[in-house]
Structure formats: C-alpha cells, structure tokens
Protein backbone atom coordinates (compact mmCIF):
# COMPACT_ATOMS: atom_id res chain seq x y z
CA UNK A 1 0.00 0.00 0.00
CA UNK A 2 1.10 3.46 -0.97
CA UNK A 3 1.65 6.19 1.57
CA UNK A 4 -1.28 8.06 -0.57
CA UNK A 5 -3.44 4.91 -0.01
CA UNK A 6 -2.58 5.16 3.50
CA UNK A 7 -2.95 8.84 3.91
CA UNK A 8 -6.89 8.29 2.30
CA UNK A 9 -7.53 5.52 4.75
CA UNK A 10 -6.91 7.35 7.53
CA UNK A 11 -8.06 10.44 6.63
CA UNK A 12 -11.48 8.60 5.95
CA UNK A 13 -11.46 6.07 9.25
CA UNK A 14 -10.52 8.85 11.57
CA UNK A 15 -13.70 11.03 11.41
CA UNK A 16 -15.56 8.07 10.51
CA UNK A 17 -14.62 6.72 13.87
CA UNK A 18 -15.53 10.02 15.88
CA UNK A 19 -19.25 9.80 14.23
CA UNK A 20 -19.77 5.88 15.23
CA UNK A 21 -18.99 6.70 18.58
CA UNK A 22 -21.02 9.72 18.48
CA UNK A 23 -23.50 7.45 17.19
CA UNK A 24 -22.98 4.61 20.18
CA UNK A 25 -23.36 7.15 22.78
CA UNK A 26 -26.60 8.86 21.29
CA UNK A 27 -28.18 5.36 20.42
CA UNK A 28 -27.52 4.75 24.38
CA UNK A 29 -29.31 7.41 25.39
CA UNK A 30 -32.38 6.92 23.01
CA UNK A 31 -32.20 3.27 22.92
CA UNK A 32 -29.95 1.73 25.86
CA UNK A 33 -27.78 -1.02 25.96
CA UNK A 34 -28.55 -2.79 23.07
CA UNK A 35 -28.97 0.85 20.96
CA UNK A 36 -25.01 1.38 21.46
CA UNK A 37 -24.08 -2.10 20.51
CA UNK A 38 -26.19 -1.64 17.08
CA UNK A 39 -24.44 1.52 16.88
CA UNK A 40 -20.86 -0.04 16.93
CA UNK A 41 -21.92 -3.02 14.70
CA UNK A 42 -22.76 -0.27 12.21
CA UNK A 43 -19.71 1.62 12.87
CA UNK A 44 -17.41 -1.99 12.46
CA UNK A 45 -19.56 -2.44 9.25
CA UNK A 46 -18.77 -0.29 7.74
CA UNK A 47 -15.30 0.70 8.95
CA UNK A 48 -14.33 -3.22 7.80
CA UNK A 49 -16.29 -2.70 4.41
CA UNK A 50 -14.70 0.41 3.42
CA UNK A 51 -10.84 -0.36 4.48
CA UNK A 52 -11.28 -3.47 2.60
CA UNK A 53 -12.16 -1.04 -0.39
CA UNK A 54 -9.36 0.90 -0.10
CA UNK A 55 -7.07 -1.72 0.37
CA UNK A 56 -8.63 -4.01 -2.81
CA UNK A 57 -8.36 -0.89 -5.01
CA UNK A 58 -4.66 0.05 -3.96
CA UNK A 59 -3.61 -3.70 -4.59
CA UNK A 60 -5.50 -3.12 -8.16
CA UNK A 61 -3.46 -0.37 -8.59
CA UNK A 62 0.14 -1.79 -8.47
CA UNK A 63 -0.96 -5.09 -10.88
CA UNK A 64 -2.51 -2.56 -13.70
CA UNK A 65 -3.53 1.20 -13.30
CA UNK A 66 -6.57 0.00 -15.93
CA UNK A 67 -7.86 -2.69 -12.83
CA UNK A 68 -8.09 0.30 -10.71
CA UNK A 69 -11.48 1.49 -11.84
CA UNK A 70 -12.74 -2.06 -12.20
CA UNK A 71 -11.99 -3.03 -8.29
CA UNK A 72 -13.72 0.59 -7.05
CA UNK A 73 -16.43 -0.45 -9.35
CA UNK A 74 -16.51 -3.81 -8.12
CA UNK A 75 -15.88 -3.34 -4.49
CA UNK A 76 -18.55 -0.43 -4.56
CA UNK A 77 -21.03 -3.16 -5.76
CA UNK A 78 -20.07 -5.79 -3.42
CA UNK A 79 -20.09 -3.39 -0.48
CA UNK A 80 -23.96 -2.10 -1.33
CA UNK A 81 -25.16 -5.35 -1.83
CA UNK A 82 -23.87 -7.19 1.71
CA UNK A 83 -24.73 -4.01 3.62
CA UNK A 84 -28.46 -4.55 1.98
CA UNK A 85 -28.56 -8.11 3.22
CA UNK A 86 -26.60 -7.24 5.87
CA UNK A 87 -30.12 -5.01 6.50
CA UNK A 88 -32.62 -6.94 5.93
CA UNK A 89 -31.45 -10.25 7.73
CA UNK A 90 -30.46 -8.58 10.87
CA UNK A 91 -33.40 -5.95 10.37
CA UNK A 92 -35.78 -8.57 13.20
CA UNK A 93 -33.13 -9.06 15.00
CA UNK A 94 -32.99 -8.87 19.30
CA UNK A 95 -29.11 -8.74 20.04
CA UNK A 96 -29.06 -5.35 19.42
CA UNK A 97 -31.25 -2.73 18.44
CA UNK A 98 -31.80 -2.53 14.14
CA UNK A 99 -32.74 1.70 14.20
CA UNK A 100 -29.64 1.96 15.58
CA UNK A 101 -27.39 -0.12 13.77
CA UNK A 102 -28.87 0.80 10.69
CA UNK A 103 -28.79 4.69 11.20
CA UNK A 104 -25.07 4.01 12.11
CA UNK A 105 -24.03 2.47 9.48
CA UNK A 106 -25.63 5.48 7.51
CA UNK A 107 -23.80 8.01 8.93
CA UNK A 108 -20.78 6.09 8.94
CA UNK A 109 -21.15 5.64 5.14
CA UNK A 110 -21.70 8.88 4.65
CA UNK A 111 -18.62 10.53 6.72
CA UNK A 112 -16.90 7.97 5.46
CA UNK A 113 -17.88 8.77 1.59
CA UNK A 114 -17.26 12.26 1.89
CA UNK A 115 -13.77 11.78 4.04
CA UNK A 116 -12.31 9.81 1.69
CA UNK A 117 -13.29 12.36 -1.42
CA UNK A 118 -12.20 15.14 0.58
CA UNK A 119 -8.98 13.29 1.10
CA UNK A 120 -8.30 12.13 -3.31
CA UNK A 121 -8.97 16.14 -3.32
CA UNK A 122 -6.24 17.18 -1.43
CA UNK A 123 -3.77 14.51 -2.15
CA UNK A 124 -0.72 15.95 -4.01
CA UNK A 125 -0.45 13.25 -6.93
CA UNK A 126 1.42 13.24 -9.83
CA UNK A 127 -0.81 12.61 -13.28
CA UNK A 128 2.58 12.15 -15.66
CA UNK A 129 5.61 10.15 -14.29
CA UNK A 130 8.42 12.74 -15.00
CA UNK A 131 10.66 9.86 -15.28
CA UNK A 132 9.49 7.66 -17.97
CA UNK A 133 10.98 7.33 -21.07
CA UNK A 134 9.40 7.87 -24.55
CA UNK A 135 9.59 4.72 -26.65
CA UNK A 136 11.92 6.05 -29.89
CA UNK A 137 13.97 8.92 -28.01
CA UNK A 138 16.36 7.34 -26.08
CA UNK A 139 19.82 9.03 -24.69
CA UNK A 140 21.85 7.88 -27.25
C-alpha cells in the first residue's frame, strides 16, 4: 500500500470513527444497551467494508492502473449489496437494536464517503511520471 493509499484511509477512518462513537453514545441514550451495541456493529460495518475497499483498489493499482477502476467499481457493488442483506437479515433481530445499527451504518457511510473524497482532493499526486521514457527517443 502506498503512503497516498494510506494517507486516504486514515483520513477517511478517523472522522468516521468520531461519528460511530457519536452514534454509540446517542443510540444509548435513546435506545440503551442494546442501541449502542447496534451503533458499533454499524460503525465496524462499515469501517471493515470500506478499508477493505481501499485496500482491494490500492492492490488493483500496483498489478494494472486499468484494474483500478474495475476493483472501485466492483468493491462499490459488493459493499452495497452485503450491507443490503446485511439489512434486511439482521433488520428482526434482538441482540441489538436494528434503528440503531442501521442509522449508524448510515452516517458512517456517509462521513466515510465524503472523508475519503475530501482526502483524493487534497492529495498531491502526480498525473505524468516525470521519469518515464518515450519509446523512440532514447539518450543515445
């Protein structure tokens, strides 16, 4: 993993971290016991979900800069589609309470969405390596 990929992960689990526990402690309040541990479910949801993400795409990355868009696209699909069953089979359930866990894992998704484009934003990359060579104009 790059120290870019690095810098985006963090930069995306950090606030996503203060919000699930924001989350844990409200759901407490409103809902209890069982309101705070659907609230951290959520927040390891999606925390899990997303690093695995970053971590799929920045492997993609170094193989092929062309499988880069294909993993994010991929991932992105995989991701929407377990947290939707991830919904609906847990949605009845009594170890924890589901408004909780699945307005966490909302608001995790969403700080964690906007982190992480806020972070590609302000990360200094380079679009042309300055040190590649043109096929045909070598130092001879």
């Amino acid at each position: 993993m790059q120290a870019n990929d690095v810098r985006v992960l963090k930069s995306a689990a950090l606030p996503t971290l203060v919000v699930g526990a924001v989350a844990a402690i409200v759901a407490f309040f409103v809902a209890g016991g069982k309101g705070a541990i659907g609230a951290l479910v959520g927040l390891a949801l999606v925390a899990v979900f997303f690093s695995i993400s970053v971590v799929a795409v920045s492997y993609a990355a170094r193989i092929s800069p062309h499988m880069m868009a294909a993993a994010a696209m991929v991932s992105y699909l995989v991701k929407v589609v377990v947290i939707m069953v991830m919904l609906s089979t847990f949605g009845d359930t009594t170890a924890w309470n589901s408004q909780a866990f699945a307005w966490s894992v909302v608001a995790c998704t969403i700080v964690w969405t906007a982190a992480e484009a806020r972070a590609f934003i302000k990360t200094k990359m380079l679009y042309v390596d300055p040190d590649a060579k043109v096929p045909g104009h070598g130092d001879s």
